[in-house]
N, C-alpha and C. Protein backbone atom coordinates (compact mmCIF):
# COMPACT_ATOMS: atom_id res chain seq x y z
N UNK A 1 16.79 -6.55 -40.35
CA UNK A 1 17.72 -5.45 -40.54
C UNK A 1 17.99 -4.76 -39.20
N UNK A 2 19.11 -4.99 -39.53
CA UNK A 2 19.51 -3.72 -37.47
C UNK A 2 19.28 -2.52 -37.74
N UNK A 3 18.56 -1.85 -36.91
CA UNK A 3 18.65 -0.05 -36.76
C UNK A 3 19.66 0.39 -36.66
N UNK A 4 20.13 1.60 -36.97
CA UNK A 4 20.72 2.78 -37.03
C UNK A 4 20.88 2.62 -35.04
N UNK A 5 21.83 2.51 -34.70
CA UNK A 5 22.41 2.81 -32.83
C UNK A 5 23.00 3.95 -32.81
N UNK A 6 22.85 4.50 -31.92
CA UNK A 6 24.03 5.57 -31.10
C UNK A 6 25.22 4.56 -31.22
N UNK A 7 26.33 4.93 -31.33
CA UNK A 7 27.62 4.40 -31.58
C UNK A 7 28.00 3.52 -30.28
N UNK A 8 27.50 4.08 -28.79
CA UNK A 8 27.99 3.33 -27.77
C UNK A 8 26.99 2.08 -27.64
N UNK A 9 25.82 1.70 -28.25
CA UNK A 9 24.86 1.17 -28.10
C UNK A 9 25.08 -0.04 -29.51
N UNK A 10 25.84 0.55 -30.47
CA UNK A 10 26.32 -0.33 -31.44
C UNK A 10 27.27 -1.26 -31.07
N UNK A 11 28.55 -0.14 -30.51
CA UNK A 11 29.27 -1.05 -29.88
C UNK A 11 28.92 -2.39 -28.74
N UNK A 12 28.35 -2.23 -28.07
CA UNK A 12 27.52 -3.14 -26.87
C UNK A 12 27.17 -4.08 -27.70
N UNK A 13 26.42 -4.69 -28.60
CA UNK A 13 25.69 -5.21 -29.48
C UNK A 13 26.69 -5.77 -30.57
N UNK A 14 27.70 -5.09 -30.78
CA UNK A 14 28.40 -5.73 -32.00
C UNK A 14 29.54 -6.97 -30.74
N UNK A 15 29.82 -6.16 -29.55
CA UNK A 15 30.53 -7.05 -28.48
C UNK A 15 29.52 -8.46 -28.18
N UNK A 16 28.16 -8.02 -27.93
CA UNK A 16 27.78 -9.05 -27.46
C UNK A 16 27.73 -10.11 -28.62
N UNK A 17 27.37 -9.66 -30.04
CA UNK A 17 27.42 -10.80 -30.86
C UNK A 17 28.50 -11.27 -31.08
N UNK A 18 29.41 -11.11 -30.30
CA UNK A 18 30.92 -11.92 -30.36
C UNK A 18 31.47 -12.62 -28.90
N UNK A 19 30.10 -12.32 -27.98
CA UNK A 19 30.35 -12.97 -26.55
C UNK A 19 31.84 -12.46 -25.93
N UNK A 20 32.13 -11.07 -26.25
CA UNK A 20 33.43 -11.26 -25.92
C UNK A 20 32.89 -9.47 -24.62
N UNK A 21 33.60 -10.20 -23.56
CA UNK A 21 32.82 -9.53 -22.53
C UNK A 21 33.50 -8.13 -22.30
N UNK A 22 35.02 -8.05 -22.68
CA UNK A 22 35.79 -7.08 -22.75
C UNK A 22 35.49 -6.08 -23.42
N UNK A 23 34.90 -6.12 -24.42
CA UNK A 23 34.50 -5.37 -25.52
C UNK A 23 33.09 -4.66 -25.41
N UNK A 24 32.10 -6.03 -24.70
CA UNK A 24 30.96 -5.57 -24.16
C UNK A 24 30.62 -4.37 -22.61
N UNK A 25 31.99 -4.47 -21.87
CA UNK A 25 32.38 -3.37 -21.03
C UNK A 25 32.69 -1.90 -21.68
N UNK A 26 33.49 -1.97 -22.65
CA UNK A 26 34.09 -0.66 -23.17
C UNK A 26 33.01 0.30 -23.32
N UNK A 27 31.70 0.32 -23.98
CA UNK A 27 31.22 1.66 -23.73
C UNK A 27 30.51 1.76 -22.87
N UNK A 28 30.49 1.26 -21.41
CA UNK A 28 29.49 1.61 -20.23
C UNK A 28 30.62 2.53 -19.46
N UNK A 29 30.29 3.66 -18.92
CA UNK A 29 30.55 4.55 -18.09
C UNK A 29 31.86 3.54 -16.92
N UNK A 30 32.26 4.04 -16.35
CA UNK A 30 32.87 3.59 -15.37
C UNK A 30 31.52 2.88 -14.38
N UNK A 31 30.73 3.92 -14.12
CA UNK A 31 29.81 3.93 -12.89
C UNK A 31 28.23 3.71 -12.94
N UNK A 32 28.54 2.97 -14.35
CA UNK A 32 27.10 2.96 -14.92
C UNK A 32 26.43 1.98 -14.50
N UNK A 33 25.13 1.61 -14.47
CA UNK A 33 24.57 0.60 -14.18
C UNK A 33 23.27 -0.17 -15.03
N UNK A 34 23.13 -1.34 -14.50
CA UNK A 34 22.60 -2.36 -15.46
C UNK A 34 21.29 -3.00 -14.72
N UNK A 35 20.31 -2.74 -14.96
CA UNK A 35 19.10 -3.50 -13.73
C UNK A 35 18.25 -4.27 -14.74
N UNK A 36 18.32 -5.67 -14.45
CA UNK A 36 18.14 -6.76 -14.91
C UNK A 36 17.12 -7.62 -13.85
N UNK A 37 15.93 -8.68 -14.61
CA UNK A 37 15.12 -9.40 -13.61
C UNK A 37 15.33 -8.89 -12.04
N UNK A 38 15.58 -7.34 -11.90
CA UNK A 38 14.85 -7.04 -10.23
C UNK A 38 16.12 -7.38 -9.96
N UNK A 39 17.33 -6.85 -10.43
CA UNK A 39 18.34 -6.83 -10.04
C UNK A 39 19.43 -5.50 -10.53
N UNK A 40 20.21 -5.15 -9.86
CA UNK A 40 20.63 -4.30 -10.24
C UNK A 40 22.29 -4.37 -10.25
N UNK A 41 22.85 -4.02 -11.01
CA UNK A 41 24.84 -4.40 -11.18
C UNK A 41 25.71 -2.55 -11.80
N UNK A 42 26.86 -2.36 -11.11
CA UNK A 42 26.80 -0.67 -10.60
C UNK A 42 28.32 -1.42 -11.29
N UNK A 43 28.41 -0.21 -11.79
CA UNK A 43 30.26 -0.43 -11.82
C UNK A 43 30.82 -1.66 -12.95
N UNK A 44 31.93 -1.29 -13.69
CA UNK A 44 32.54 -2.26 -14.44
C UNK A 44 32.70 -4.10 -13.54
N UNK A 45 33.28 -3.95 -12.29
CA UNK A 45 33.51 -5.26 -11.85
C UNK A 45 31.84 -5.80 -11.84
N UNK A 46 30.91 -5.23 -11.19
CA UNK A 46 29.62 -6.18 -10.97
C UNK A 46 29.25 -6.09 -12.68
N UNK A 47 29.39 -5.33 -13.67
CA UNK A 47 28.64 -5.75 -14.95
C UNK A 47 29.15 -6.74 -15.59
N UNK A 48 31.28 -6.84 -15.15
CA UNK A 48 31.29 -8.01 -15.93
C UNK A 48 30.97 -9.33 -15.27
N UNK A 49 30.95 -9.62 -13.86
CA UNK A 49 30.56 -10.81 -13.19
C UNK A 49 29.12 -10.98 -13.57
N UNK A 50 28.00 -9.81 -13.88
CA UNK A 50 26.69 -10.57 -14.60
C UNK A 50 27.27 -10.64 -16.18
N UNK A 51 28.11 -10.26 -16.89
CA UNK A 51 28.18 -10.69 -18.24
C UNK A 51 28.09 -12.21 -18.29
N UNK A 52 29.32 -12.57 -17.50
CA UNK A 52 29.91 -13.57 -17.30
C UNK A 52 28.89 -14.35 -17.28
N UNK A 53 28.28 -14.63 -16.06
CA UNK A 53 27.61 -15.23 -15.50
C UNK A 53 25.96 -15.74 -15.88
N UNK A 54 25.33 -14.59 -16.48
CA UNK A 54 24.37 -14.78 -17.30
C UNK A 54 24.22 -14.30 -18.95
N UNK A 55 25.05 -13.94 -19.73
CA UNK A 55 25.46 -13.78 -21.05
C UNK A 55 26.29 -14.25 -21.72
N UNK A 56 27.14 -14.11 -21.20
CA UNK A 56 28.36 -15.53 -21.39
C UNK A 56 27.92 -17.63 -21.39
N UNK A 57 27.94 -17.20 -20.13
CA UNK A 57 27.43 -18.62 -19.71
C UNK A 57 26.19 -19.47 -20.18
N UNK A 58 25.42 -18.37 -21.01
CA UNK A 58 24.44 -19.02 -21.82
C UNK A 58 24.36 -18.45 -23.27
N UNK A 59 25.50 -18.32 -23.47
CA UNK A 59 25.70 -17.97 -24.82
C UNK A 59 24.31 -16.71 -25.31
N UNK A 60 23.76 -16.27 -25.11
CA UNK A 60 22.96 -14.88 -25.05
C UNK A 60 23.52 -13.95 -26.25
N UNK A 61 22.85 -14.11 -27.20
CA UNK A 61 23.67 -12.66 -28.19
C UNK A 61 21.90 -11.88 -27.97
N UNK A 62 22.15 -10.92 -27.91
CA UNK A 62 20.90 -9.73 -28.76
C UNK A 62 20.74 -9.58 -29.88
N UNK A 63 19.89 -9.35 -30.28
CA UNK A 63 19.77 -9.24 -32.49
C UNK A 63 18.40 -7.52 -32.29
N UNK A 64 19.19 -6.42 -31.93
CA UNK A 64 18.13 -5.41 -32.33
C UNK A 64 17.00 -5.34 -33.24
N UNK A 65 15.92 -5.10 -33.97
CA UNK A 65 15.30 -5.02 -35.12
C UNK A 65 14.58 -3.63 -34.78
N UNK A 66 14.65 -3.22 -33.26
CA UNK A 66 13.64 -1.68 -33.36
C UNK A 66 14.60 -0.25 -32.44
N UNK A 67 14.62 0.29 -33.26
CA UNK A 67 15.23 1.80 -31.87
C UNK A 67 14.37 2.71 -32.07
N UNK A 68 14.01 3.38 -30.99
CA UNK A 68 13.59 4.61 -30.75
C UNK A 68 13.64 5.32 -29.54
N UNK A 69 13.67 6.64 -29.73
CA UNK A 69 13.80 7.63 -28.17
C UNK A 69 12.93 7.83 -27.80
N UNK A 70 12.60 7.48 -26.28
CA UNK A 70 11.64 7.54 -25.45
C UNK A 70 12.02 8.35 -24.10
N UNK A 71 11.43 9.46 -24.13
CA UNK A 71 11.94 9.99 -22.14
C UNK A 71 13.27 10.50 -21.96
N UNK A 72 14.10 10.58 -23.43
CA UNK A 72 15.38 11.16 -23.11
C UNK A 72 16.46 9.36 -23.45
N UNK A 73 15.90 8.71 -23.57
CA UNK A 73 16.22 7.16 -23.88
C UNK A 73 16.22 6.84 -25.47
N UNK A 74 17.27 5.65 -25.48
CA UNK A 74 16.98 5.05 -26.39
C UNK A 74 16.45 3.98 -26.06
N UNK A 75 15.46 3.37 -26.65
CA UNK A 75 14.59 2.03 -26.44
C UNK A 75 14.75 1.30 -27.79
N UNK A 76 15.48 -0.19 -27.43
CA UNK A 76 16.60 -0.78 -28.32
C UNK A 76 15.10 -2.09 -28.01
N UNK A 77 14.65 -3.04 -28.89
CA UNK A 77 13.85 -4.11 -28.76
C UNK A 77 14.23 -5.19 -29.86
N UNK A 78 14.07 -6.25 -29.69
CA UNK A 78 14.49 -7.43 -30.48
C UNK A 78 14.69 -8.71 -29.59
N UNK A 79 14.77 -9.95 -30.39
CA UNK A 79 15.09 -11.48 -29.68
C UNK A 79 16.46 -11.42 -29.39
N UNK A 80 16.57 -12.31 -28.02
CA UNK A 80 17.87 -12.59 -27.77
C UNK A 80 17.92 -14.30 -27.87
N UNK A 81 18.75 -14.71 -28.37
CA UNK A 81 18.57 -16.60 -28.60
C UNK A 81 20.26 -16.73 -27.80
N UNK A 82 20.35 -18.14 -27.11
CA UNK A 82 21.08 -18.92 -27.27
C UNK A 82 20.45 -20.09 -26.30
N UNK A 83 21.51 -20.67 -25.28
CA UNK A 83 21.26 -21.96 -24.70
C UNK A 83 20.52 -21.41 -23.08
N UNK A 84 19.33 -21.21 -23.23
CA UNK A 84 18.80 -21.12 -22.42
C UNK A 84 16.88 -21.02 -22.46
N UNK A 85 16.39 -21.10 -21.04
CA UNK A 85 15.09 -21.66 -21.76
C UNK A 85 13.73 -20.60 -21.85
N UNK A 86 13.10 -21.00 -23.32
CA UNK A 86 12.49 -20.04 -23.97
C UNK A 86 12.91 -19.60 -25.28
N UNK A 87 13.99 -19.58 -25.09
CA UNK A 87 14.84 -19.16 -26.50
C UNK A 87 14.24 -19.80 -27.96
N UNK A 88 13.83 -18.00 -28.52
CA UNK A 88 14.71 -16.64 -28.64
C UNK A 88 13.58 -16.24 -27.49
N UNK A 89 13.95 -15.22 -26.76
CA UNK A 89 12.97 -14.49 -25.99
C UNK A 89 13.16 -13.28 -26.17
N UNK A 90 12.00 -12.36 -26.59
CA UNK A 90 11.93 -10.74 -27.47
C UNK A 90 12.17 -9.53 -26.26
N UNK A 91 13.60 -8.79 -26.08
CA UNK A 91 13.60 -8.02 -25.18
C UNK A 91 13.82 -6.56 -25.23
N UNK A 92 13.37 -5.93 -23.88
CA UNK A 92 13.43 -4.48 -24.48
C UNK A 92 14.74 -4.00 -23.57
N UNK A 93 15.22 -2.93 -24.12
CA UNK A 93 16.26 -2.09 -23.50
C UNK A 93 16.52 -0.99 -23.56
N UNK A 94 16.42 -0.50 -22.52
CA UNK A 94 16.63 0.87 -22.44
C UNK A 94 17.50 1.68 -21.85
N UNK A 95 18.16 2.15 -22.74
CA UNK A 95 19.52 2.90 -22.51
C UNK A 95 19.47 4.62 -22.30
N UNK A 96 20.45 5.25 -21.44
CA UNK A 96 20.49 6.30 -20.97
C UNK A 96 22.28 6.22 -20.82
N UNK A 97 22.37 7.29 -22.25
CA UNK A 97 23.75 8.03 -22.42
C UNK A 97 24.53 8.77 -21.79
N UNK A 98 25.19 9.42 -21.76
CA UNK A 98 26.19 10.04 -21.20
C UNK A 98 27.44 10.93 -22.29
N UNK A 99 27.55 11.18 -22.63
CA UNK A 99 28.47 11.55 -23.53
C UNK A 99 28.31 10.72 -24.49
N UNK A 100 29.45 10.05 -25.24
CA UNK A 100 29.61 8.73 -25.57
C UNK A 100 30.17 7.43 -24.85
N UNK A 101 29.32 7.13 -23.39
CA UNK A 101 29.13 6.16 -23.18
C UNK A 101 27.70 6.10 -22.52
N UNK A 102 27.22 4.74 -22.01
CA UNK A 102 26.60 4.03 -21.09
C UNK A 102 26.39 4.14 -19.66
N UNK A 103 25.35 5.34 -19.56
CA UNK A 103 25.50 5.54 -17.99
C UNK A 103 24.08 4.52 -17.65
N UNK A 104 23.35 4.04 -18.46
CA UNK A 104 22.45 2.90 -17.70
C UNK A 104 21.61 2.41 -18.49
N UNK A 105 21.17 1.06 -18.11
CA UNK A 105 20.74 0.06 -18.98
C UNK A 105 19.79 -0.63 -18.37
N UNK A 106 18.58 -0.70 -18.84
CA UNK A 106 17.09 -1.33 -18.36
C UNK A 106 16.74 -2.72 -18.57
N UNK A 107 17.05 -3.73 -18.81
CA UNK A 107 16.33 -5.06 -19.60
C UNK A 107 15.09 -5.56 -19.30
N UNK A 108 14.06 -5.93 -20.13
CA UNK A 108 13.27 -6.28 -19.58
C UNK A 108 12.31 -7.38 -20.88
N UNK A 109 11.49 -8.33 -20.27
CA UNK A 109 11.00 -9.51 -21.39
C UNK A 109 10.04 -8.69 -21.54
């Protein structure tokens, strides 16, 4: 069963289970950022070249099963499956709002 999301955090999640990267942009901030495996991506152009590139390109959906607020955060956890290796691999995320959008996003295995 999916948790209950903040609406911008639903949206993200309902985009990614449709791989459609346009959609997966719409609720991040203009200037928000995304820090991934010791990497970090600032701004709509660098989030969609990692969509692309590592979510896209390996077909990657997220499947939530836990939320809770931590530190002023939401902490979003569940498997992510597609064509890549390990798969499903159980990840955590942690998001930091802004109004109603996405001013930053944590991933981590």
């Amino acid at each position: 069963m999916t948790p209950e999301l903040p609406k911008p955090i639903a949206e993200f999640v309902a985009a990614n289970a449709h791989l459609n990267v346009d959609a997966m942009l719409k609720p991040f901030a203009a200037d928000a950022v995304a820090h991934d495996m010791g990497k970090s991506h600032r701004g709509h152009a660098e989030l969609r070249t990692w969509f692309e590139e590592e979510v896209i390109a390996v077909k990657a959906i997220f499947t939530p099963d836990t939320a809770r607020e931590e530190d002023g955060r939401v902490v979003v956890e569940g498997p992510a499956h597609g064509d890549f290796k390990g798969s499903p691999i159980r990840f955590t995320y942690r998001f930091a709002l802004e109004g109603d959008a996405i001013k930053s996003m944590e991933i981590t295995a």
